[in-house]
Protein backbone atom coordinates (compact mmCIF):
# COMPACT_ATOMS: atom_id res chain seq x y z
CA UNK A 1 53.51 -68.03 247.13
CA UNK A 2 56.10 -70.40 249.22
CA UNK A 3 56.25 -72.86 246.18
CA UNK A 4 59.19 -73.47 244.16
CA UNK A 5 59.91 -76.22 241.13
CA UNK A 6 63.40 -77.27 239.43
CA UNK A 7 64.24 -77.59 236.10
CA UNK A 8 66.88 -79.98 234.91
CA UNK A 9 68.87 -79.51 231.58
CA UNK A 10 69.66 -82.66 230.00
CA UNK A 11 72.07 -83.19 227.36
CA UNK A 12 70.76 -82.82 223.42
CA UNK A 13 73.35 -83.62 221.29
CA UNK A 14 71.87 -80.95 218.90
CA UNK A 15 71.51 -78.32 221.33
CA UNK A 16 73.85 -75.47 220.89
CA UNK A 17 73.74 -75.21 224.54
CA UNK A 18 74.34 -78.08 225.85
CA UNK A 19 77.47 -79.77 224.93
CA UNK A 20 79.62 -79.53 227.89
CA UNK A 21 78.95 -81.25 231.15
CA UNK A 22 78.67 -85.10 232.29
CA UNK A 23 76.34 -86.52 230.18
CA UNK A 24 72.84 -87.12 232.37
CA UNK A 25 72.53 -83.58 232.82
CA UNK A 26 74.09 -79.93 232.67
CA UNK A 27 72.74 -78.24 235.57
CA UNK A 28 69.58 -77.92 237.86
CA UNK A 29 67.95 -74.37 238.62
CA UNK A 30 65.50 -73.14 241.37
CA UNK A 31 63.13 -71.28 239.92
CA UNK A 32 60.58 -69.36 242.35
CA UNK A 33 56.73 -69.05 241.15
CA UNK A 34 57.15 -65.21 242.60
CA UNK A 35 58.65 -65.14 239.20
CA UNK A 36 55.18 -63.75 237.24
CA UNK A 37 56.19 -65.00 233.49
CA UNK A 38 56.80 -68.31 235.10
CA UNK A 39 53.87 -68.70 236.88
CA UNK A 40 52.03 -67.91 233.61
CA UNK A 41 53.34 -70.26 231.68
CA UNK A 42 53.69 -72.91 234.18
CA UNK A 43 49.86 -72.28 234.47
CA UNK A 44 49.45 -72.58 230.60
CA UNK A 45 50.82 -75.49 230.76
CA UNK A 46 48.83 -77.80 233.40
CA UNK A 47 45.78 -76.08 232.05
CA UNK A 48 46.50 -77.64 228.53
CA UNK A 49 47.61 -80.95 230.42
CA UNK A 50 44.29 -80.99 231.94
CA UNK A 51 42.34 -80.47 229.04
CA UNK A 52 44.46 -83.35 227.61
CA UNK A 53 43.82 -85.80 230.55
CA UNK A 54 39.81 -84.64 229.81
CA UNK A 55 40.16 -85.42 226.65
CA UNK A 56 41.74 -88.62 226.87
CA UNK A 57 38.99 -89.77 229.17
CA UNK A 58 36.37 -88.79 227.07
CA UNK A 59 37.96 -90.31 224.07
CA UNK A 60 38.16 -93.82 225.90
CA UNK A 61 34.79 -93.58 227.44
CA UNK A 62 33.55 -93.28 223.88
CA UNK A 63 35.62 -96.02 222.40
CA UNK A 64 34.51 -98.41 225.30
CA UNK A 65 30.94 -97.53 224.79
CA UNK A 66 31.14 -97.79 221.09
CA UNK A 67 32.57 -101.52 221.57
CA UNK A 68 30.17 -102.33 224.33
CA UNK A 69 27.19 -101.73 221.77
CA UNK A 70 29.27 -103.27 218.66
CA UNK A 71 29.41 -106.50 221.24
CA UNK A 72 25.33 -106.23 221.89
CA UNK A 73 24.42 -105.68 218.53
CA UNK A 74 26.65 -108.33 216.70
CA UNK A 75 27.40 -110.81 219.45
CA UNK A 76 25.12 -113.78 220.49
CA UNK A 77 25.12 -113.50 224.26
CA UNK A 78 24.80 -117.54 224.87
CA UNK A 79 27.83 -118.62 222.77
CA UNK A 80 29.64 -115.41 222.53
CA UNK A 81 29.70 -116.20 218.40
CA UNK A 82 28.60 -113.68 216.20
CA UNK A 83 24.55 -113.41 215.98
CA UNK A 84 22.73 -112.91 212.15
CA UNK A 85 23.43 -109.60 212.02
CA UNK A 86 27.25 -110.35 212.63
CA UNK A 87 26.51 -112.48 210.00
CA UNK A 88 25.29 -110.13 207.56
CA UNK A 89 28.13 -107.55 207.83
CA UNK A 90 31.11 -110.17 208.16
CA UNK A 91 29.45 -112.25 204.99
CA UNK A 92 28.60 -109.61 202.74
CA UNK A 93 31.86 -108.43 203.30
CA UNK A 94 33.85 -111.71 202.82
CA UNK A 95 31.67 -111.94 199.48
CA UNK A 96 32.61 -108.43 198.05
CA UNK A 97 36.29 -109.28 198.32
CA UNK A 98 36.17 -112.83 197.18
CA UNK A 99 34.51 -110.78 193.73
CA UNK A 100 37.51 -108.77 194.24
CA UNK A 101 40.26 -111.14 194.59
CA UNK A 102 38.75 -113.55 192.30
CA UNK A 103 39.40 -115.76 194.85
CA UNK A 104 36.83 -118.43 195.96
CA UNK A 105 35.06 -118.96 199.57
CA UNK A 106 33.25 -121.25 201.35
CA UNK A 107 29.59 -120.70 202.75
CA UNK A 108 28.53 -123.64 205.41
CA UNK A 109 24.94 -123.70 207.38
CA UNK A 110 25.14 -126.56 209.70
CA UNK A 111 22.26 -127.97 212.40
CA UNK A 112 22.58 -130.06 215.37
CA UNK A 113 20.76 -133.42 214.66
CA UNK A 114 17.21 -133.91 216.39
CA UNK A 115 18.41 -131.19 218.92
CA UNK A 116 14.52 -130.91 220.06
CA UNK A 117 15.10 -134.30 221.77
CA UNK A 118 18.04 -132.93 223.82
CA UNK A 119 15.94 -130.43 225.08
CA UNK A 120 12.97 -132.65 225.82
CA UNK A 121 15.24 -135.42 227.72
CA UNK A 122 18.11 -133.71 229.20
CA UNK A 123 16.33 -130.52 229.63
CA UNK A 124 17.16 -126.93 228.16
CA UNK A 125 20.03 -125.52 230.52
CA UNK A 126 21.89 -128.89 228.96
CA UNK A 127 20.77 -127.82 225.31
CA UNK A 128 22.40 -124.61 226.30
CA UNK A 129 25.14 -126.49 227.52
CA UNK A 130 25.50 -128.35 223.91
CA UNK A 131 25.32 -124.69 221.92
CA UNK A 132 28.06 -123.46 224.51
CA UNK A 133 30.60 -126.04 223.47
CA UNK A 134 29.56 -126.73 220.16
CA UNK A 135 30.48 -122.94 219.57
CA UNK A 136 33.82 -124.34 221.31
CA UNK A 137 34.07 -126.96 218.88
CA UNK A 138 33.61 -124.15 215.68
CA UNK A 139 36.40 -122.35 217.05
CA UNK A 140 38.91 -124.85 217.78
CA UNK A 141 38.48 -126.39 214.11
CA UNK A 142 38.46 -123.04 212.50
CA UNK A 143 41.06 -120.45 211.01
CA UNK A 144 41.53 -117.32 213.29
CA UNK A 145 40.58 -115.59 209.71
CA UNK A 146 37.43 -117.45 209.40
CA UNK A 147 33.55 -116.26 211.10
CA UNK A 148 31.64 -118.58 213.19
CA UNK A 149 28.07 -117.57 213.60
CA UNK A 150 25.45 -118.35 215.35
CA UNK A 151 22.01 -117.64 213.64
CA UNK A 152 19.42 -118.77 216.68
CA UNK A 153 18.46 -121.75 218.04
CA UNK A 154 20.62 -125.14 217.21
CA UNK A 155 21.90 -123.54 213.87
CA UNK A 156 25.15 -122.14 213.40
CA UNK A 157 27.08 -120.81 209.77
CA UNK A 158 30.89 -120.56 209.04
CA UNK A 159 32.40 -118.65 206.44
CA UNK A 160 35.98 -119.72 204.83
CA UNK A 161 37.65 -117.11 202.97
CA UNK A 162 40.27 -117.93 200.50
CA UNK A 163 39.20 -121.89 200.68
CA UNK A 164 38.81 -123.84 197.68
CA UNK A 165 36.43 -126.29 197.35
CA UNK A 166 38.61 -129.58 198.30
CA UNK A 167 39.59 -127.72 201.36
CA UNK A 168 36.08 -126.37 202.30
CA UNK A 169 34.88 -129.87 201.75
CA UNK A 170 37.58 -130.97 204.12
CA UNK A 171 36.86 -128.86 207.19
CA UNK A 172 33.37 -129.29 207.32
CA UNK A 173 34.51 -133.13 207.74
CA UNK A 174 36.94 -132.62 210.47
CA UNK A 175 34.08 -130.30 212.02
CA UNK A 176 31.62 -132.99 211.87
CA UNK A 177 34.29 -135.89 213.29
CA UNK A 178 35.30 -134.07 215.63
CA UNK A 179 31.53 -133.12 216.70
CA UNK A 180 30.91 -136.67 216.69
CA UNK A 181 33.59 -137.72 218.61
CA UNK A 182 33.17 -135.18 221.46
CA UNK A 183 31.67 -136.18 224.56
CA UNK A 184 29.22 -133.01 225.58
CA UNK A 185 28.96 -132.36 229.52
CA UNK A 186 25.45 -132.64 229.63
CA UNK A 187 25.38 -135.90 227.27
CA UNK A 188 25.73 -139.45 227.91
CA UNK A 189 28.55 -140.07 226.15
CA UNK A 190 30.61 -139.72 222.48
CA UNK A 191 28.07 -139.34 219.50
CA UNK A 192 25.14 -137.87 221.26
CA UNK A 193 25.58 -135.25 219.40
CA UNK A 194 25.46 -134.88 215.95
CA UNK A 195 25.24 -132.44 212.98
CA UNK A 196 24.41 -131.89 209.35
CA UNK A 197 26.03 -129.43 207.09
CA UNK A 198 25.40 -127.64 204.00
CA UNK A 199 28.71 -126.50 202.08
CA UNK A 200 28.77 -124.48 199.41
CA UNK A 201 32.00 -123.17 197.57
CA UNK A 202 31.30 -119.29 196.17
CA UNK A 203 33.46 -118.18 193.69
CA UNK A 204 33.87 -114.65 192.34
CA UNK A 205 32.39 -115.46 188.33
CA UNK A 206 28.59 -114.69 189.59
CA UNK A 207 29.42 -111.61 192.00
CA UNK A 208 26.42 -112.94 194.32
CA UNK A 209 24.72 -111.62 197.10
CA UNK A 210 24.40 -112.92 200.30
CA UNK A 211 20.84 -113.08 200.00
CA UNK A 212 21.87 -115.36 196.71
CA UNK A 213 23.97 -117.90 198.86
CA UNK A 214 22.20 -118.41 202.08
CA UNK A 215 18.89 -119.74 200.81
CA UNK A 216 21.67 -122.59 198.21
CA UNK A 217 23.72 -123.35 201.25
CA UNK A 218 20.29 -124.06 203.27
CA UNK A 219 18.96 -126.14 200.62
CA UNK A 220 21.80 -128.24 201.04
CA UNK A 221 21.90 -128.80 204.73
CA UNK A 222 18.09 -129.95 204.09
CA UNK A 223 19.41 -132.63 201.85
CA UNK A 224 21.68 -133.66 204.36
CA UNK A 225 19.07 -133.93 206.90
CA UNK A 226 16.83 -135.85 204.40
CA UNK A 227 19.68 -138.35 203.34
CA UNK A 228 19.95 -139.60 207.08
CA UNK A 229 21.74 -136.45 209.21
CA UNK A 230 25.25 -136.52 210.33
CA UNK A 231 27.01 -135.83 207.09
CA UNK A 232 28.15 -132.94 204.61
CA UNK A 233 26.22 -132.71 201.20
CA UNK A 234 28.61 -130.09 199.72
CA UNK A 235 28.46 -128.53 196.07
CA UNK A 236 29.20 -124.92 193.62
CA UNK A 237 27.30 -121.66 193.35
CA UNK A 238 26.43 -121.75 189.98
């Protein structure tokens, strides 16, 4: 066929073959494909390579396709947060484990203050603007174990596993500060911006549903809206 290929014997310390010689290697041999058992083999062998390779591909195609829909169906595509239905799946999951653990979580809804009038005087590409880097904001103040959501429009959630109350209490402070003390791109300056927050500290006694905790938590950010905005109004599922 005019082809040739070399094999080279490297040392195996538990090769009964192979235990004289320098160490790199024992000895290199030409071996001719006119040699018909060889060329067999050698064709066994890239066939099953090639299959490999195909499958590989295939494998990763699938895996990237897989987490290009996860990333549709769970992701919000202005803030890059998780959407509702991220919600759902992350929060019902956070609450079957806190029953599990008997450990306790915290549930927070919060709203950015009067964010209509943002849109009507600055105009909606800034509102966007606001959602982009409050979502910023959620992240920076947040535990890498903890979900930041964002449920449409100017309303966003965060869920705190293994958080006691104090400490729940405690971030959604900083959060709010730290909102408050932020000056947004698109806003005039420091304390443009503003939000309300409903906290609510889950424990595992009642074994509740999600559906159980969102409509409490929501409750209490509209008591913090109705006792003047800006400001946590946190309390215990009960």
């Amino acid at each position: 066929m005019g082809f040739s290929s070399v094999v080279a014997l490297v040392k195996d310390e538990t090769s009964h073959y192979l235990k004289a010689g320098p160490s790199w290697a024992q000895t290199v041999l030409p071996l001719s494909l006119a040699d018909q058992a060889f060329r067999r083999h050698l064709k066994n062998l890239l066939d099953l390579s090639h299959a490999r390779m195909d499958l590989e591909t295939i494998y990763l195609a699938h895996r990237v396709s897989r987490e290009q829909l996860h990333a549709v169906q769970y992701t919000d595509p202005l803030t890059g947060l998780l959407n509702r239905r991220g919600f759902e799946d992350s929060g019902a999951r956070e609450l079957s484990r806190t029953a599990r653990t008997g450990q306790t979580m915290g549930f927070v809804i919060l709203d950015i203050d009067k964010f209509k009038n943002i849109n009507d005087t600055y105009g909606h590409p800034a509102g966007d603007d606001v959602l982009r880097e409050l979502a910023q904001v959620l992240r920076e103040q947040t535990r890498t174990l903890d979900h930041v959501f964002r449920f449409g429009g100017e309303e966003f959630g965060v869920v705190l596993p293994h958080t006691p109350p104090g400490e729940m209490t405690h971030v959604c402070e900083r959060i709010r500060i730290k909102v408050e003390e932020t000056h947004f791109t698109s806003m005039p300056k420091a304390g443009a911006v503003t939000v309300s927050m409903g906290a609510l500290s889950v424990g595992s006694e009642k074994r509740p549903k999600l559906e159980d905790v969102y409509p409490v938590a929501d409750e209490l950010l509209y008591r913090a809206k109705q006792e003047g905005r800006n400001r946590v109004i946190s309390d215990t599922f009960k």
